[in-house]
Protein backbone atom coordinates (compact mmCIF):
# COMPACT_ATOMS: atom_id res chain seq x y z
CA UNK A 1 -7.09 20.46 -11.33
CA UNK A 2 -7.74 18.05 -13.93
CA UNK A 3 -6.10 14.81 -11.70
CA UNK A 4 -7.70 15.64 -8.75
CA UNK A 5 -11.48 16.11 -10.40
CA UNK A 6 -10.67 12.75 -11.54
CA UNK A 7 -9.22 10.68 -8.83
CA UNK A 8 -12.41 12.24 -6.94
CA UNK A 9 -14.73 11.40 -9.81
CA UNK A 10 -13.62 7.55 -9.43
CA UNK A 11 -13.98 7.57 -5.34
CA UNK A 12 -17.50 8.90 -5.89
CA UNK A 13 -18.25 5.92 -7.97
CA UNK A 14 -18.90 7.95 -11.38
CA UNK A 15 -16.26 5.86 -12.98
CA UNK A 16 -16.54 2.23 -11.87
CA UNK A 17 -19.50 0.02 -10.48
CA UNK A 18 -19.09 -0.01 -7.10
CA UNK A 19 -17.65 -3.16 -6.29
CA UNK A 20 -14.22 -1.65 -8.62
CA UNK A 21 -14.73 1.38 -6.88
CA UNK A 22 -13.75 -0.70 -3.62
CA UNK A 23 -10.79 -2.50 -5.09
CA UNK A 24 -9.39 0.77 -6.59
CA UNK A 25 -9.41 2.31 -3.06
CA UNK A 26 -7.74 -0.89 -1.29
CA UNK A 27 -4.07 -1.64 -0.18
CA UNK A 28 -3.48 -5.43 -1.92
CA UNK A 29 0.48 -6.14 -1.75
CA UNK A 30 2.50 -4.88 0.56
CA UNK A 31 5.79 -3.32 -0.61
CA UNK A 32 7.54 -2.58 2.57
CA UNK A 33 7.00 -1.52 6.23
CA UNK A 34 8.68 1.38 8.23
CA UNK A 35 8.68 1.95 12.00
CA UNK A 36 4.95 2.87 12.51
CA UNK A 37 3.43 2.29 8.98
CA UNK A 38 3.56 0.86 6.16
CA UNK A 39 3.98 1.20 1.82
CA UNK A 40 1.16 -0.69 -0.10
CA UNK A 41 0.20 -1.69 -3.82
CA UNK A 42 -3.12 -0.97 -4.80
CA UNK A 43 -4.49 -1.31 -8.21
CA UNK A 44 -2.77 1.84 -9.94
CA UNK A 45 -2.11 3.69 -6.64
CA UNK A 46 0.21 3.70 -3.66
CA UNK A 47 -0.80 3.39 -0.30
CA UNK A 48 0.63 4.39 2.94
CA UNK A 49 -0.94 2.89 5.79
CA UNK A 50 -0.58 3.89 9.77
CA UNK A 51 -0.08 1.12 12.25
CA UNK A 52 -3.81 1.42 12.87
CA UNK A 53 -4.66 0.26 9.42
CA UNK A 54 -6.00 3.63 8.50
CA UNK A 55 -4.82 5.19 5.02
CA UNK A 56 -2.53 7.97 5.78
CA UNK A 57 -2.80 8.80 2.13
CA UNK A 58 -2.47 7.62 -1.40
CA UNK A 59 -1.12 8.28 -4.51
CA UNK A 60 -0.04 8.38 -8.37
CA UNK A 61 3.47 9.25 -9.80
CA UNK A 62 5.22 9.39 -12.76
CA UNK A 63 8.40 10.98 -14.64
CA UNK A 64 10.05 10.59 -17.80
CA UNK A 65 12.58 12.96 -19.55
CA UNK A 66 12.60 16.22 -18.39
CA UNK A 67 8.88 16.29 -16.88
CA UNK A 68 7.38 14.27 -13.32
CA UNK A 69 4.16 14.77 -11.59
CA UNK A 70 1.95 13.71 -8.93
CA UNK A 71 -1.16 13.54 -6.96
CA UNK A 72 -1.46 12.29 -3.80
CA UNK A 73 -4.69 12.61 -1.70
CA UNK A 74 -4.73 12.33 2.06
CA UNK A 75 -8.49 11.01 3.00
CA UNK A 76 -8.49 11.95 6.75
CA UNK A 77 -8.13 15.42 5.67
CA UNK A 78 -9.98 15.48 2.40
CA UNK A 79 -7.29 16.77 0.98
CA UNK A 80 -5.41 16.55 -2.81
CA UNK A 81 -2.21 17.67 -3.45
CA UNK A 82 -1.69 17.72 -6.99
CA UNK A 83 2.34 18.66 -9.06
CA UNK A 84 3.54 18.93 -12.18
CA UNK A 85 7.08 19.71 -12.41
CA UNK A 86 8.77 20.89 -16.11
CA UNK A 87 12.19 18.48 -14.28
CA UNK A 88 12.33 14.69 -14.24
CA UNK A 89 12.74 14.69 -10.45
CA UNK A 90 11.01 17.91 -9.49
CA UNK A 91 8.31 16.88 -7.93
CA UNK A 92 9.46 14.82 -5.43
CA UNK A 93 10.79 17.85 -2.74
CA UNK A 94 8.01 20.26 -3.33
CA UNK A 95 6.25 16.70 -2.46
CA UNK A 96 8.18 16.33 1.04
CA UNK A 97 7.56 19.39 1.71
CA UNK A 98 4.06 19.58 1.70
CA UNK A 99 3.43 16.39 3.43
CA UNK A 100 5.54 17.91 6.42
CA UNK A 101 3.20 20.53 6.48
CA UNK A 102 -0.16 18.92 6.20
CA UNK A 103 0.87 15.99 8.57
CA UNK A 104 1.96 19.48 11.04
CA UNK A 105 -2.00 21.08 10.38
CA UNK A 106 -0.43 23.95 8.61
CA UNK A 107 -3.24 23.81 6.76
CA UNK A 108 -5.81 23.06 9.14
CA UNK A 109 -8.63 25.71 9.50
């Protein structure tokens, strides 16, 4: 898809210099913690950091009448999940879903 060509166009450094490149990818504010981990600002993304420091994944959302969306790419796993959703909120439990299922290897080879 369209998001994740371009979220992966910007870590490749195609898009910024590389110094911006750095700062785009980097937790900067913390928003909250949870037992184990913890919810990050970045500069247009959200991170969500293990207790290790390591970058469980991160990600972009959005809604507004009648239409939401996502992408969300988990760099351990080199992996993008990317939805669009026709609902204001209908993105979010295909969203829960998924993570349960990558975080379980369901789709590990």
């Amino acid at each position: 898809m369209d998001l994740d060509r371009f979220l992966r166009a910007v870590k490749n450094g195609e898009l910024l210099s590389p110094e911006s490149t750095r700062y785009f990818f980097t937790p900067q504010i913390l928003h909250s913690q949870q037992k184990g981990w913890e919810e990050m600002y970045g500069p247009g993304l959200w991170f969500y950091v293990e207790g290790d420091g390591s970058t469980l994944f991160y990600e972009k959302d959005g809604h507004n009448a009648g239409v939401s969306g996502m992408i969300r790419h988990y760099p351990g796993r080199d992996t993008s999940v990317v939805l669009l959703s026709n609902l204001g909120n209908g993105a979010w439990d295909p969203a829960r879903k998924i993570h349960k299922m990558i975080i379980e290897g369901q789709f590990d080879n």
